[in-house]
C-alpha atoms as a PDB file:
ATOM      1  CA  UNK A   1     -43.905 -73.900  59.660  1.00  0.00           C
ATOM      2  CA  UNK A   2     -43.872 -74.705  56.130  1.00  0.00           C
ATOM      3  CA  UNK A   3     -46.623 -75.277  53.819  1.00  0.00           C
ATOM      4  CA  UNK A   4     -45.716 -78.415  51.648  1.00  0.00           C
ATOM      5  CA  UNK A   5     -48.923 -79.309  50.378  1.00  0.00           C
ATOM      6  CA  UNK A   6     -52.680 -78.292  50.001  1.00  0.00           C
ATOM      7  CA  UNK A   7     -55.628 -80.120  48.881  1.00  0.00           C
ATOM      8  CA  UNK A   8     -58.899 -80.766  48.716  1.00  0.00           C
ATOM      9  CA  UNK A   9     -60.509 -82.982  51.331  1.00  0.00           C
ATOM     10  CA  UNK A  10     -63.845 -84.065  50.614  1.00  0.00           C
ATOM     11  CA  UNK A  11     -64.013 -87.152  53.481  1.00  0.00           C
ATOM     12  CA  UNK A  12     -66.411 -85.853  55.077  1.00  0.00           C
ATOM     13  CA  UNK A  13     -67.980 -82.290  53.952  1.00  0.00           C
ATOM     14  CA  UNK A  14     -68.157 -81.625  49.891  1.00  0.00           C
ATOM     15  CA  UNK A  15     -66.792 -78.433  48.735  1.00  0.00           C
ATOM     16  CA  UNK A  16     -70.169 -75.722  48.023  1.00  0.00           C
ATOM     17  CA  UNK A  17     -67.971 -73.964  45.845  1.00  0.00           C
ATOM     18  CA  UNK A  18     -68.646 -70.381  47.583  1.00  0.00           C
ATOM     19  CA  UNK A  19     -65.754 -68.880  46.289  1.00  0.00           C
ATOM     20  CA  UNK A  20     -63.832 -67.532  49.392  1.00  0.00           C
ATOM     21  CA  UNK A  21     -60.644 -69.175  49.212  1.00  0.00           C
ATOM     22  CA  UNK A  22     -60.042 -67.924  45.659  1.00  0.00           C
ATOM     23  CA  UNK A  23     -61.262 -64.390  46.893  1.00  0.00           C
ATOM     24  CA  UNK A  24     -58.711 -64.669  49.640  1.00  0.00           C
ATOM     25  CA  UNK A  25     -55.631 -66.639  47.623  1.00  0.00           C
ATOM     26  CA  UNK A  26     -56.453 -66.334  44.268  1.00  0.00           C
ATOM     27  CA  UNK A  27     -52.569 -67.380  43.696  1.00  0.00           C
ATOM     28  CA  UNK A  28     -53.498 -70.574  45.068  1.00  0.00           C
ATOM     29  CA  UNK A  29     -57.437 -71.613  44.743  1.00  0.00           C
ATOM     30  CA  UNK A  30     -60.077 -71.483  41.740  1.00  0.00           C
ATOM     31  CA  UNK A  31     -63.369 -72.276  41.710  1.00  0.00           C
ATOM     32  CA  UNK A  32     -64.546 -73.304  38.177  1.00  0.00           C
ATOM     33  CA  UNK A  33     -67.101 -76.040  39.582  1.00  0.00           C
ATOM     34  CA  UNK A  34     -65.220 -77.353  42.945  1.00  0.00           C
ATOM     35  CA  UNK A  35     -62.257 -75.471  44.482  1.00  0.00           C
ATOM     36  CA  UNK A  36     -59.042 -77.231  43.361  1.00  0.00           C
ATOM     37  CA  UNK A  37     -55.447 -76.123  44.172  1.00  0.00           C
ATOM     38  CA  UNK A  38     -53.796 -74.880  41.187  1.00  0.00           C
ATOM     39  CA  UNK A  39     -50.574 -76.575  39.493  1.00  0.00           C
ATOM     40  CA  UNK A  40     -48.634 -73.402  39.636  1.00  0.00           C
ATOM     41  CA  UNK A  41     -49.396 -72.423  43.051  1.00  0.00           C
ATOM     42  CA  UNK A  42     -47.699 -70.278  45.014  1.00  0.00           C
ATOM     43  CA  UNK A  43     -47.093 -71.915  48.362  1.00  0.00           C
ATOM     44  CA  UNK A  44     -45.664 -69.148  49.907  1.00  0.00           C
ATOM     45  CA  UNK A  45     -48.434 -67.251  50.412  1.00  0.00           C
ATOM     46  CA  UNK A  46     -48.483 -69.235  53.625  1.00  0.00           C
ATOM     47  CA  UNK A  47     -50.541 -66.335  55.707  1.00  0.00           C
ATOM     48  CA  UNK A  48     -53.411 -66.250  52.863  1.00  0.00           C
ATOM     49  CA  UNK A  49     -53.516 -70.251  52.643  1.00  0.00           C
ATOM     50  CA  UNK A  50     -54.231 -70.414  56.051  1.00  0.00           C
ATOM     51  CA  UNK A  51     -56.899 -67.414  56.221  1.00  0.00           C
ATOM     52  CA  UNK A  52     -58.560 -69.607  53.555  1.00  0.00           C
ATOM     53  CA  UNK A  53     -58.469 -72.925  55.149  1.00  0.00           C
ATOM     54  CA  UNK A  54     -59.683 -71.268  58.444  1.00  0.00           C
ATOM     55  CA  UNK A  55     -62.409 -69.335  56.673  1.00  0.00           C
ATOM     56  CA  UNK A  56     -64.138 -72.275  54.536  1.00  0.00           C
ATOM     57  CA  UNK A  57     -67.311 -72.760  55.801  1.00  0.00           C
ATOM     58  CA  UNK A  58     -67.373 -76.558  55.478  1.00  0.00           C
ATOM     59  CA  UNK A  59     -63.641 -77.104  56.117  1.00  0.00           C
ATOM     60  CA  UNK A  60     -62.347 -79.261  53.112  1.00  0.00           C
ATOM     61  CA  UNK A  61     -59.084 -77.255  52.558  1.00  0.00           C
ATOM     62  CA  UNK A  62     -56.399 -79.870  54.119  1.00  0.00           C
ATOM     63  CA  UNK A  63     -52.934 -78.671  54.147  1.00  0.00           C
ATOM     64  CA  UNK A  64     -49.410 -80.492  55.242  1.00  0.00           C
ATOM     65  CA  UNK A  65     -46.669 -78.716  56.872  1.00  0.00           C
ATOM     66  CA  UNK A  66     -42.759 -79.390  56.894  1.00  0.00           C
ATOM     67  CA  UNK A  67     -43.217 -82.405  54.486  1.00  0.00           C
ATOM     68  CA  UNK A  68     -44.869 -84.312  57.287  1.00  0.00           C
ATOM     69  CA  UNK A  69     -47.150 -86.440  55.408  1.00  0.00           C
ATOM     70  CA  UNK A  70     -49.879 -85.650  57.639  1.00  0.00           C
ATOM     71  CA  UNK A  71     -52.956 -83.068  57.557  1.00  0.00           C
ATOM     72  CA  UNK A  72     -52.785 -79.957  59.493  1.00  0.00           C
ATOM     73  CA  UNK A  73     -56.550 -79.004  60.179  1.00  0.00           C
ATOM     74  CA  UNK A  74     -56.251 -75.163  60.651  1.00  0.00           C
ATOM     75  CA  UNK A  75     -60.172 -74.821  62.080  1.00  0.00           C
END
């Protein structure tokens, strides 16, 4: 599995900006106000993308895998 794509998905939780995903992939997440993705992520970090998305505590980190257009809800 491939990560092509992570966002933030806000459809039905809001992001309470705790900060874990950029303490766990800081090459990926920041949290100036609301967690967004940054431009120059690194996408590889596949193993640390996923320990984020599984450890946000309202689950609004959506990611897609092998280009499939669809959301792959780790939690």
């Amino acid at each position: 599995m491939v990560i092509t794509k992570v966002w933030l998905d806000e459809t039905k939780e809001d992001c309470t900006m705790c900060g874990l995903c950029q303490a766990i992939c800081p090459e990926v997440f920041e949290v100036p106000e609301k967690m967004r993705v940054k431009t120059d992520a690194d996408l590889g970090k596949e193993d640390k993308i996923k320990e984020a998305a599984d450890s946000c505590p309202v689950n609004v980190i959506a990611l897609e895998l092998n280009s499939s257009g669809k959301r792959d809800n780790p939690s």
